[in-house]
PDB file of N, CA and C in Angstrom:
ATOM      1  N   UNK A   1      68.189  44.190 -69.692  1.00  0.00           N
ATOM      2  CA  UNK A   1      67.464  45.104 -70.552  1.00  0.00           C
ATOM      3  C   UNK A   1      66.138  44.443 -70.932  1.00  0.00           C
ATOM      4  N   UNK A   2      65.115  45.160 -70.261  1.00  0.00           N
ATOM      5  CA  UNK A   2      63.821  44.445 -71.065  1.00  0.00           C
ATOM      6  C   UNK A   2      63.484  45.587 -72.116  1.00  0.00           C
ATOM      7  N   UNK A   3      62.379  44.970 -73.367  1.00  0.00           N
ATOM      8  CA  UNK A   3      61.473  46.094 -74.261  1.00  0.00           C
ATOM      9  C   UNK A   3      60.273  45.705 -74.129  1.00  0.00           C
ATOM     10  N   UNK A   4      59.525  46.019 -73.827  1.00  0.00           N
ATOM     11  CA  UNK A   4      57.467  45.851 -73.787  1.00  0.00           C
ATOM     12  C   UNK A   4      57.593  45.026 -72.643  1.00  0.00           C
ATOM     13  N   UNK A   5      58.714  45.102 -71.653  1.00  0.00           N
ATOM     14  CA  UNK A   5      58.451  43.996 -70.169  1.00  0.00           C
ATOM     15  C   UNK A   5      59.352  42.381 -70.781  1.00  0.00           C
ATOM     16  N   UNK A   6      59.470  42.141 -72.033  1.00  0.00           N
ATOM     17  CA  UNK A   6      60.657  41.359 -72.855  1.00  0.00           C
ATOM     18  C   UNK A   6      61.594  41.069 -71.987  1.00  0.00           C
ATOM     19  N   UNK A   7      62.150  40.137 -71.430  1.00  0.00           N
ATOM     20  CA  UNK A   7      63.675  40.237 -71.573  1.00  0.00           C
ATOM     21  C   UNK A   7      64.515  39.785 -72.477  1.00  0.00           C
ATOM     22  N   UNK A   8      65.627  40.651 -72.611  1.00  0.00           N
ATOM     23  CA  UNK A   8      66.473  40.428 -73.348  1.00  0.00           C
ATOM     24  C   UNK A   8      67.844  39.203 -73.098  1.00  0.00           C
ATOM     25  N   UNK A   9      67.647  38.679 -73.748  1.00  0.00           N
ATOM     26  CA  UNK A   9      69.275  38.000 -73.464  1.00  0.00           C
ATOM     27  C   UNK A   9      70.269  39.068 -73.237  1.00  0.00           C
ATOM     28  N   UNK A  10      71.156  38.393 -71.960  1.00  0.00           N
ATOM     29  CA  UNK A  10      72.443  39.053 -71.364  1.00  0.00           C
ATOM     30  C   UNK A  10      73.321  39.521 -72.932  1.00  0.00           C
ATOM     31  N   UNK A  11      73.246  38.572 -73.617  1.00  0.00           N
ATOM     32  CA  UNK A  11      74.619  39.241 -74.765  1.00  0.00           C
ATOM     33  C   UNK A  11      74.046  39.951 -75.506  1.00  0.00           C
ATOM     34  N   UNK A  12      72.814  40.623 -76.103  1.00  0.00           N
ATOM     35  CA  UNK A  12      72.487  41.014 -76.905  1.00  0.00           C
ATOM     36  C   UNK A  12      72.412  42.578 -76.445  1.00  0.00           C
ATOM     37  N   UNK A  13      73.537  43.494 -76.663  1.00  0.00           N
ATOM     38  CA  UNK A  13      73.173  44.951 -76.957  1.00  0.00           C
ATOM     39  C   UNK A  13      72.924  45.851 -78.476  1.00  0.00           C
ATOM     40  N   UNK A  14      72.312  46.959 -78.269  1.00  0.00           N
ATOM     41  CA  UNK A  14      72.127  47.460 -79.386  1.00  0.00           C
ATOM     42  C   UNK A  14      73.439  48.773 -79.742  1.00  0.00           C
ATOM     43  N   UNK A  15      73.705  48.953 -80.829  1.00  0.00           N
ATOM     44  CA  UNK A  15      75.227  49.793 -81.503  1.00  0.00           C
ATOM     45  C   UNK A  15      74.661  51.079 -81.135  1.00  0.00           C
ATOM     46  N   UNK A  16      75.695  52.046 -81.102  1.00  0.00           N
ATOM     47  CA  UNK A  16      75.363  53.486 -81.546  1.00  0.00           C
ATOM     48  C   UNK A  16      74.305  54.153 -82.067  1.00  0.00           C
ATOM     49  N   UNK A  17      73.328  54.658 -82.286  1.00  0.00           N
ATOM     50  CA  UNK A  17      73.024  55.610 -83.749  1.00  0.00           C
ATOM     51  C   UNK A  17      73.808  56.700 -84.034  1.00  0.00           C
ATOM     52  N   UNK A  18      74.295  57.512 -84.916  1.00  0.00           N
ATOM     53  CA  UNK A  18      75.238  58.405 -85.188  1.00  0.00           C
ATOM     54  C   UNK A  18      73.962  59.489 -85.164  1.00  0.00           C
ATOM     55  N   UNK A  19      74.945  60.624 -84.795  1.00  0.00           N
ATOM     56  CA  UNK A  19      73.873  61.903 -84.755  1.00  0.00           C
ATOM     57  C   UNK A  19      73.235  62.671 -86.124  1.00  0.00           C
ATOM     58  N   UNK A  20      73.989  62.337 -87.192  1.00  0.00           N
ATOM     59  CA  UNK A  20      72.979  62.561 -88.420  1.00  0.00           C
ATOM     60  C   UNK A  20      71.338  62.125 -88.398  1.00  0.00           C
ATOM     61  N   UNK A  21      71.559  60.618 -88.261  1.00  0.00           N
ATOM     62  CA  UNK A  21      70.439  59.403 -88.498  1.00  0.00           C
ATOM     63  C   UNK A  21      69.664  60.001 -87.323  1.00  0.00           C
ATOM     64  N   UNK A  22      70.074  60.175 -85.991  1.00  0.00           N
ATOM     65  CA  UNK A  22      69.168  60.861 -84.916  1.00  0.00           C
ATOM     66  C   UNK A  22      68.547  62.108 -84.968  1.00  0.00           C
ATOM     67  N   UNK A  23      69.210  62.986 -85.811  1.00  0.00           N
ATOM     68  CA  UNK A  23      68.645  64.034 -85.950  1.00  0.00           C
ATOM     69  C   UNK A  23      67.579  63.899 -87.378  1.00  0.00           C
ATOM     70  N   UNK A  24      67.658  63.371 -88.076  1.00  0.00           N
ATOM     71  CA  UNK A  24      67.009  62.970 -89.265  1.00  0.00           C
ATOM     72  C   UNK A  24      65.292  62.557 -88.888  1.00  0.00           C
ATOM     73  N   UNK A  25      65.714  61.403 -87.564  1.00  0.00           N
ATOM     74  CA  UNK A  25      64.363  60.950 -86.968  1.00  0.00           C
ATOM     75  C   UNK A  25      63.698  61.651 -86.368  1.00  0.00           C
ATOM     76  N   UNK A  26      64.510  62.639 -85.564  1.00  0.00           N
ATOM     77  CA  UNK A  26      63.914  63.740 -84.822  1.00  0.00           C
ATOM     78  C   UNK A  26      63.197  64.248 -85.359  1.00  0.00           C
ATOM     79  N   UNK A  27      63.307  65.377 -86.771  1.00  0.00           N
ATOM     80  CA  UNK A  27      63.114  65.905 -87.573  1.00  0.00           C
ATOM     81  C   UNK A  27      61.529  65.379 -88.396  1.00  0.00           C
ATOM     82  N   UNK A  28      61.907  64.078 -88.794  1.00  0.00           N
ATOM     83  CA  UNK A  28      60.614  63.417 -89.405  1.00  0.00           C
ATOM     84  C   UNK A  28      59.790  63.148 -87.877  1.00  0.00           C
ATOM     85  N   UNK A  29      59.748  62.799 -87.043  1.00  0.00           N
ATOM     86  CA  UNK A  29      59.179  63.163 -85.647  1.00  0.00           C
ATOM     87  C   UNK A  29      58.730  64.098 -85.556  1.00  0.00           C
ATOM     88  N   UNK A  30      59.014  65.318 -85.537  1.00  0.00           N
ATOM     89  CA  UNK A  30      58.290  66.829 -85.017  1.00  0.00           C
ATOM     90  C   UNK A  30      57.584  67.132 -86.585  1.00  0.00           C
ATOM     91  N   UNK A  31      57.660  66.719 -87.584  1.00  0.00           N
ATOM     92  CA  UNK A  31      56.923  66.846 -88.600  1.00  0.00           C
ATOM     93  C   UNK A  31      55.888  66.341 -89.302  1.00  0.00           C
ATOM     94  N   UNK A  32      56.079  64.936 -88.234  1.00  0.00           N
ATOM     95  CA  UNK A  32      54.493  63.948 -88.122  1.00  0.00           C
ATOM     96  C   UNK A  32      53.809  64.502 -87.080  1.00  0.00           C
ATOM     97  N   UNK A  33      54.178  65.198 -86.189  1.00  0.00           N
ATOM     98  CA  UNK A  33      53.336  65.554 -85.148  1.00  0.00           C
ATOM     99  C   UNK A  33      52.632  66.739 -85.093  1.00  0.00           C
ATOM    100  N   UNK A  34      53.676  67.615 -85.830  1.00  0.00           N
ATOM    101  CA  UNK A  34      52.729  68.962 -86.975  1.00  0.00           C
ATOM    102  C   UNK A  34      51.726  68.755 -87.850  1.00  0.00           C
ATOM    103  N   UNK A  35      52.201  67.419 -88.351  1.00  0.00           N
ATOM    104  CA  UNK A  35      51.037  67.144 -89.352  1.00  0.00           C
ATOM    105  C   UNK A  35      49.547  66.786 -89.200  1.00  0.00           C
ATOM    106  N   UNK A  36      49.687  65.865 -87.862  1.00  0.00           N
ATOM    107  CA  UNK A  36      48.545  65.594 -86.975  1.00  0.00           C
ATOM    108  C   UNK A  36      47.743  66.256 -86.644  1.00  0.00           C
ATOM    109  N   UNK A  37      48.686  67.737 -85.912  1.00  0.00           N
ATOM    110  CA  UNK A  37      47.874  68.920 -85.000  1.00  0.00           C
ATOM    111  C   UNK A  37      47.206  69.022 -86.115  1.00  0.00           C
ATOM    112  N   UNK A  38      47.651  69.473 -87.274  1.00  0.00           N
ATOM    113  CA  UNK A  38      47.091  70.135 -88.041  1.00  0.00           C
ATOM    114  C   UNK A  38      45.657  69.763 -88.806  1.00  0.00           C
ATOM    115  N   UNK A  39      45.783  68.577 -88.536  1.00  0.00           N
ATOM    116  CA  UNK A  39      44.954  67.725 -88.996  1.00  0.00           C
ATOM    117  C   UNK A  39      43.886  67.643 -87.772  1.00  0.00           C
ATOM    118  N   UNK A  40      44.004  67.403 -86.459  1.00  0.00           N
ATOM    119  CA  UNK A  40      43.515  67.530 -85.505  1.00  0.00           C
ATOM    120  C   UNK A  40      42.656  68.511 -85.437  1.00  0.00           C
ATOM    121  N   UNK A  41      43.196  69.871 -85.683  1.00  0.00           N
ATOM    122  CA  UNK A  41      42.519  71.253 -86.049  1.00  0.00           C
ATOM    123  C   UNK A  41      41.936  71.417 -87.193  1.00  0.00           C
ATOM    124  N   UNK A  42      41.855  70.834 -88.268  1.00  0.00           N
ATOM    125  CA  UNK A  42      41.212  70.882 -89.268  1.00  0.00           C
ATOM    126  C   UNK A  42      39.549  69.938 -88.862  1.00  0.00           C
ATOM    127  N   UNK A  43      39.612  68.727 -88.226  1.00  0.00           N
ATOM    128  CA  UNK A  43      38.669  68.054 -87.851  1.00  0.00           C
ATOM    129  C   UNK A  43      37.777  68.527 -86.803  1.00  0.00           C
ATOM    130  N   UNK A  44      38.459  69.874 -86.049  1.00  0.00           N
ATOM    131  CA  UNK A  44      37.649  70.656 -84.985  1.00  0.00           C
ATOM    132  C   UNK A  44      36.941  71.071 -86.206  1.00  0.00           C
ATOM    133  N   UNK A  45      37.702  72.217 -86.866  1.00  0.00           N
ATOM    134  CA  UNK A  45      36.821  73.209 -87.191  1.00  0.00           C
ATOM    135  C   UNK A  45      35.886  72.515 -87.960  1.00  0.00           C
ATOM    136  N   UNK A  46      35.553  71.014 -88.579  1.00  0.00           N
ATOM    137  CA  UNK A  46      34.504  71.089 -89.486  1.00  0.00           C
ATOM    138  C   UNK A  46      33.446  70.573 -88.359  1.00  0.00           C
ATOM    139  N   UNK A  47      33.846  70.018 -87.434  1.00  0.00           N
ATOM    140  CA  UNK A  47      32.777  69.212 -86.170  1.00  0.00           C
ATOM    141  C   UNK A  47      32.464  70.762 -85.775  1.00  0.00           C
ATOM    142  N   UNK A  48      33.113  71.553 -85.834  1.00  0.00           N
ATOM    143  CA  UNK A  48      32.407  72.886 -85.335  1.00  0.00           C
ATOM    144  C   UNK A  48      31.493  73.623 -86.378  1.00  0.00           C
ATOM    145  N   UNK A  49      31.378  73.251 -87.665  1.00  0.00           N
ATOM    146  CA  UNK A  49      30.539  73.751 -88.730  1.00  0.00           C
ATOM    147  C   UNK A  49      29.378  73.255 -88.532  1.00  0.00           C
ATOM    148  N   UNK A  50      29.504  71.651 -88.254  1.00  0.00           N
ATOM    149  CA  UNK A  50      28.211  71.175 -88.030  1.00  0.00           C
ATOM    150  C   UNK A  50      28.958  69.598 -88.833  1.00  0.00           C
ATOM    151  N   UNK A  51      30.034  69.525 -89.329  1.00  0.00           N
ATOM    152  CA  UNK A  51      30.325  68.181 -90.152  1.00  0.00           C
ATOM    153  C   UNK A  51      30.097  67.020 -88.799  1.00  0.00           C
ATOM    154  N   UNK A  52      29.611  65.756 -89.551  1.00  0.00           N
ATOM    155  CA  UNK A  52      29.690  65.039 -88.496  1.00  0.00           C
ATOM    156  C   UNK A  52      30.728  63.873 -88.824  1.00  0.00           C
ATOM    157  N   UNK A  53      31.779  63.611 -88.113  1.00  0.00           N
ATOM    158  CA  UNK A  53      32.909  63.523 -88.391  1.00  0.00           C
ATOM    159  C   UNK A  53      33.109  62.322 -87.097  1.00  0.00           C
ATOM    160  N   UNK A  54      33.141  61.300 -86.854  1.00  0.00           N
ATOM    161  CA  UNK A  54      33.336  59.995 -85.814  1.00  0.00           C
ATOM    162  C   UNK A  54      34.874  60.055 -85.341  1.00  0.00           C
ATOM    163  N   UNK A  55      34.881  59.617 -84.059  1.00  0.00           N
ATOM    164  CA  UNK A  55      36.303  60.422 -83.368  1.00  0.00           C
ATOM    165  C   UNK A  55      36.957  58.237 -84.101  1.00  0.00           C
ATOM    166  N   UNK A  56      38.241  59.301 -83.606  1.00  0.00           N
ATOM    167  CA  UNK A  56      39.265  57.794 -83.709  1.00  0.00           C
ATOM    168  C   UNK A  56      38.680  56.351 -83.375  1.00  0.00           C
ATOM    169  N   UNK A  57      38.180  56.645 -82.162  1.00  0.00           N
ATOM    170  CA  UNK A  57      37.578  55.105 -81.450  1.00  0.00           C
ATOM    171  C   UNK A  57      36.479  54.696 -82.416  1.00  0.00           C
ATOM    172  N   UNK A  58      35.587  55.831 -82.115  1.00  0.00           N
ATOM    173  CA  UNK A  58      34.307  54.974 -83.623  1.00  0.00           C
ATOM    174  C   UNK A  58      35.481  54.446 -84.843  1.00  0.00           C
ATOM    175  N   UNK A  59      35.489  54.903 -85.207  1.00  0.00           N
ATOM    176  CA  UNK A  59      36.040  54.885 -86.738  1.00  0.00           C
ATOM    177  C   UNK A  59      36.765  52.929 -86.367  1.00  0.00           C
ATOM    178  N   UNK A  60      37.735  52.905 -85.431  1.00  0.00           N
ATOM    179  CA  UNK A  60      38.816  51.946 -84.600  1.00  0.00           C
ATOM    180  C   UNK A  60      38.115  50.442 -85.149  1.00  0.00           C
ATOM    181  N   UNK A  61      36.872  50.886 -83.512  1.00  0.00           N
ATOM    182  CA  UNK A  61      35.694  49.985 -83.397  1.00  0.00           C
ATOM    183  C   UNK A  61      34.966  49.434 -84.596  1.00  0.00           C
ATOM    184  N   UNK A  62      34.564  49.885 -85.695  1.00  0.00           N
ATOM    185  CA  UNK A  62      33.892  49.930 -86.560  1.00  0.00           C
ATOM    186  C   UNK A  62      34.946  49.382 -87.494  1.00  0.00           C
ATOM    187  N   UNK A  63      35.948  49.004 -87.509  1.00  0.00           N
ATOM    188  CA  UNK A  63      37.382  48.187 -88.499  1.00  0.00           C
ATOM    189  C   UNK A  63      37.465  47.081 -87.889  1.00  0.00           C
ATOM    190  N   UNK A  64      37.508  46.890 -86.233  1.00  0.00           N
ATOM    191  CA  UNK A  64      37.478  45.520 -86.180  1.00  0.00           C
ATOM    192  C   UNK A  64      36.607  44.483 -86.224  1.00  0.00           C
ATOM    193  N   UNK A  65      37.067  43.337 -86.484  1.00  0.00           N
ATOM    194  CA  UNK A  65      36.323  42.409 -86.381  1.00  0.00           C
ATOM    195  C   UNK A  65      35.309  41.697 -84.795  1.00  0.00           C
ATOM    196  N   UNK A  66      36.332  41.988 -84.184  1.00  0.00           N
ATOM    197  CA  UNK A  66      36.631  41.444 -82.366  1.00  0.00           C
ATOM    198  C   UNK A  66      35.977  42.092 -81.400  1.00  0.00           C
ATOM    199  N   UNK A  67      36.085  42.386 -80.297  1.00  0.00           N
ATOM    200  CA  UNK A  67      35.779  43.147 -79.613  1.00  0.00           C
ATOM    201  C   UNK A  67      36.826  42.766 -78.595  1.00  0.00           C
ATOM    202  N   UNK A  68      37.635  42.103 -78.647  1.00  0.00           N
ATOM    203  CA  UNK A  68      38.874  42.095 -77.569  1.00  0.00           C
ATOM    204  C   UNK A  68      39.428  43.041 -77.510  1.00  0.00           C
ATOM    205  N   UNK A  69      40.573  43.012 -76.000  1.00  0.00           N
ATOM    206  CA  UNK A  69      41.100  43.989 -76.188  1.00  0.00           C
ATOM    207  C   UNK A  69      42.412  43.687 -77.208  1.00  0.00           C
ATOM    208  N   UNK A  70      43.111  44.737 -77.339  1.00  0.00           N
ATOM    209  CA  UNK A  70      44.065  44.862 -77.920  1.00  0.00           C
ATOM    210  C   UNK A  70      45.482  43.667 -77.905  1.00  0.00           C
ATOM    211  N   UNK A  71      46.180  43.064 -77.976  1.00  0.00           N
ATOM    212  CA  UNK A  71      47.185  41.858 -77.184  1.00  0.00           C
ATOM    213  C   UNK A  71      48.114  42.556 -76.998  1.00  0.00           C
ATOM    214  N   UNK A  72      49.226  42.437 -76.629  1.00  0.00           N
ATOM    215  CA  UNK A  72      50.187  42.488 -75.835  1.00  0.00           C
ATOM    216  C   UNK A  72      51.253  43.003 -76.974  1.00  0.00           C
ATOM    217  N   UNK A  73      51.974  44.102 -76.972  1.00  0.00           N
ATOM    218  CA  UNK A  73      53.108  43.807 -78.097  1.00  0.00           C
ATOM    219  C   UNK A  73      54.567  42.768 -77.513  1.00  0.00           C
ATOM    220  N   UNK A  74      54.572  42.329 -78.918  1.00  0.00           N
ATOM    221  CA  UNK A  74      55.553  41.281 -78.939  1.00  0.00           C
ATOM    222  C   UNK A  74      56.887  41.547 -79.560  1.00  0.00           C
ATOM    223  N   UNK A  75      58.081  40.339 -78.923  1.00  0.00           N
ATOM    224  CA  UNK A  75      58.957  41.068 -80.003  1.00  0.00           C
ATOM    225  C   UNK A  75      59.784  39.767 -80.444  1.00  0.00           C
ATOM    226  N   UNK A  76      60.111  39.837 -81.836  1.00  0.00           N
ATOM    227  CA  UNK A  76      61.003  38.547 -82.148  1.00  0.00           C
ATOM    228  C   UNK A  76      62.674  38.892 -81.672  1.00  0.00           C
ATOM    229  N   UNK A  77      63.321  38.335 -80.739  1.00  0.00           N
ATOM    230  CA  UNK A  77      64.380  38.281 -80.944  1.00  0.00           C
ATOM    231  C   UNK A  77      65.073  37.830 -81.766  1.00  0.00           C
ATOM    232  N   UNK A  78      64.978  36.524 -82.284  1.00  0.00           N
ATOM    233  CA  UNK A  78      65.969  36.256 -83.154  1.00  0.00           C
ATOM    234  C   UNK A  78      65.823  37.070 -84.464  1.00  0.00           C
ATOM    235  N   UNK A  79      64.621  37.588 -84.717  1.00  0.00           N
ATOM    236  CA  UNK A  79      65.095  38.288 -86.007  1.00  0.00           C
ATOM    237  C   UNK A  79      65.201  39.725 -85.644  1.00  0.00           C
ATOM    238  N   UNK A  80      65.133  40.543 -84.539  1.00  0.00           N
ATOM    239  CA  UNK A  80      66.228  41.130 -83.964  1.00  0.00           C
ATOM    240  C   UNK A  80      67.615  40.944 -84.350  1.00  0.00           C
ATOM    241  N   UNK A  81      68.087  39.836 -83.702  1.00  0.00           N
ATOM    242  CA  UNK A  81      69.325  39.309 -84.097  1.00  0.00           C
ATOM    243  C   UNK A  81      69.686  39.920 -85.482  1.00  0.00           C
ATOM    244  N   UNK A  82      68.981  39.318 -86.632  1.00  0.00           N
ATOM    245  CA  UNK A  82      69.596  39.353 -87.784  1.00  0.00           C
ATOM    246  C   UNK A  82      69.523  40.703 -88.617  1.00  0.00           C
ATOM    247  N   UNK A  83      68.785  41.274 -87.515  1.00  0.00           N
ATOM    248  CA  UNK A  83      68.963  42.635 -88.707  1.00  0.00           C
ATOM    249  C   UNK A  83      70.689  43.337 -88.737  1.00  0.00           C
ATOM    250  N   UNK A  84      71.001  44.564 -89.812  1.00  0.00           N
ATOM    251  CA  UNK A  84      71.827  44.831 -89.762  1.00  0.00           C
ATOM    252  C   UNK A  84      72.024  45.554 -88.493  1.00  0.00           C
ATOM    253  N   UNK A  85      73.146  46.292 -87.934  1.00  0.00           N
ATOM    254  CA  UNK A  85      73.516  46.603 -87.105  1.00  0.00           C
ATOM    255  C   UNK A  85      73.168  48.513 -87.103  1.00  0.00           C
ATOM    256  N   UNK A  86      73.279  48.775 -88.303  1.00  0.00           N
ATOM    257  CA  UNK A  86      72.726  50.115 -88.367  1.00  0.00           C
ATOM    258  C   UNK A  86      71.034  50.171 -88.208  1.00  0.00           C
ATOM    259  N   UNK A  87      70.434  48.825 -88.321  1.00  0.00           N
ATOM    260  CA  UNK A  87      68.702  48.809 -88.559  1.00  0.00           C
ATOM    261  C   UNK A  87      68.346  48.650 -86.837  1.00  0.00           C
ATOM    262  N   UNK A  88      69.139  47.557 -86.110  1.00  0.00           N
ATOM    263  CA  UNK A  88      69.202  47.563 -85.092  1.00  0.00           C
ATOM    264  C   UNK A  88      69.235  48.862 -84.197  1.00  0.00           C
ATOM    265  N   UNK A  89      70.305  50.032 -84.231  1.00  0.00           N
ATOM    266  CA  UNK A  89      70.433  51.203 -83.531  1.00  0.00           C
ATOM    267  C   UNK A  89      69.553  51.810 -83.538  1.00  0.00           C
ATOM    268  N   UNK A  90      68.709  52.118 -85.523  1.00  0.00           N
ATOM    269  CA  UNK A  90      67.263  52.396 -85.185  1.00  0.00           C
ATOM    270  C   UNK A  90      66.246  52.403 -84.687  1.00  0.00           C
ATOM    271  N   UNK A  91      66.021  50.859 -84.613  1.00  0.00           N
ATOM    272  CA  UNK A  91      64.991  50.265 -83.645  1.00  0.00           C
ATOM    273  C   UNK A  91      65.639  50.590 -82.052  1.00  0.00           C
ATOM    274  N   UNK A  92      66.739  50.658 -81.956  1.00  0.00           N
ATOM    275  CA  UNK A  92      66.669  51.133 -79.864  1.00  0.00           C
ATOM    276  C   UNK A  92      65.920  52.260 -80.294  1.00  0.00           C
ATOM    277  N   UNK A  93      66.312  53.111 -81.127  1.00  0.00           N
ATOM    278  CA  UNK A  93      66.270  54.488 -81.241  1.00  0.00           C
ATOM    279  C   UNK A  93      64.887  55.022 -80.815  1.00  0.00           C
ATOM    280  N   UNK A  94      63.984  54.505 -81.661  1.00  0.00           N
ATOM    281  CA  UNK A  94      62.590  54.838 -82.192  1.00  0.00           C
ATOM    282  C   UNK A  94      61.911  54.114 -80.828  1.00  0.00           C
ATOM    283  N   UNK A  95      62.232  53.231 -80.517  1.00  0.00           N
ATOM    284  CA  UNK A  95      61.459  52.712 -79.504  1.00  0.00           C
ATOM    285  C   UNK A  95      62.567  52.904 -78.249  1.00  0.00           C
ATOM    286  N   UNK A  96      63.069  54.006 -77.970  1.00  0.00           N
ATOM    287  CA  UNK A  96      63.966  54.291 -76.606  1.00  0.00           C
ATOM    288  C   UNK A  96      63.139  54.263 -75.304  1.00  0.00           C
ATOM    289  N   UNK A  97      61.740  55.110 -75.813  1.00  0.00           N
ATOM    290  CA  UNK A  97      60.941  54.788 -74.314  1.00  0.00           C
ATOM    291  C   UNK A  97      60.232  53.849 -74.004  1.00  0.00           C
ATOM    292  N   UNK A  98      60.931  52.357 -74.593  1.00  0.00           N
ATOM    293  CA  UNK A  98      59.900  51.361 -74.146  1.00  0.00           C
ATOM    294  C   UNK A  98      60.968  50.078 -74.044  1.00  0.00           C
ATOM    295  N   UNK A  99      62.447  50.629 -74.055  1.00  0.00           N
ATOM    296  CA  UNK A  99      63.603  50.233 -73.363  1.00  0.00           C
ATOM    297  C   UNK A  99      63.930  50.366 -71.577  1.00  0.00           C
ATOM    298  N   UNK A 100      63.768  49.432 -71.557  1.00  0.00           N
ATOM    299  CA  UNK A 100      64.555  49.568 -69.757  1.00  0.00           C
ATOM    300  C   UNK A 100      65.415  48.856 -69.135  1.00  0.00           C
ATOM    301  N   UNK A 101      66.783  49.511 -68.794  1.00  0.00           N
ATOM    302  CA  UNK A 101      67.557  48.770 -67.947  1.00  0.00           C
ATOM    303  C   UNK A 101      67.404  48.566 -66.858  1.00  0.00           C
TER     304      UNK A 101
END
């Protein structure tokens, strides 16, 4: 099992999530992403009034310090390890598409 290209140690799998907690995330998921559009569409229409309004990247660019690119995401296993076992299922959960067997 790797995560971000990671490998994982052979013994280390992640538990269940129960379908409450999955549907819960789902839920707050499709309701951050409503929130966005919406927001997305609110930032048309004022760039369409005439507001002048700097897209994501300006805004990005203009916070950092650097000009590198971005690094690599990382991941701690051992404190992996220590989380609880219900915090663990989360984390497969939320990050499922960046799991690979």
């Amino acid at each position: 099992m790797k995560i971000y290209n990671i490998e994982m140690p052979p013994d280390f799998t992640f538990p269940d999530l129960d379908t409450h907690t999955r549907a819960e995330i789902d839920a707050l998921h499709a309701a951050m992403l409503r929130d966005k559009a919406e927001a997305d569409a609110l930032v048309e229409r004022r760039r369409a009034e005439g507001y002048a309004i700097p897209t994501h990247e300006e805004m990005i660019g203009r916070m950092r310090c650097d000009h590198r690119p971005a690094r690599a995401p990382t991941l701690n296993i051992a404190a992996l390890r220590e989380l609880p076992p219900r915090m663990q299922a989360i984390f497969a959960y939320l990050y499922r598409h960046d799991i690979t067997y």
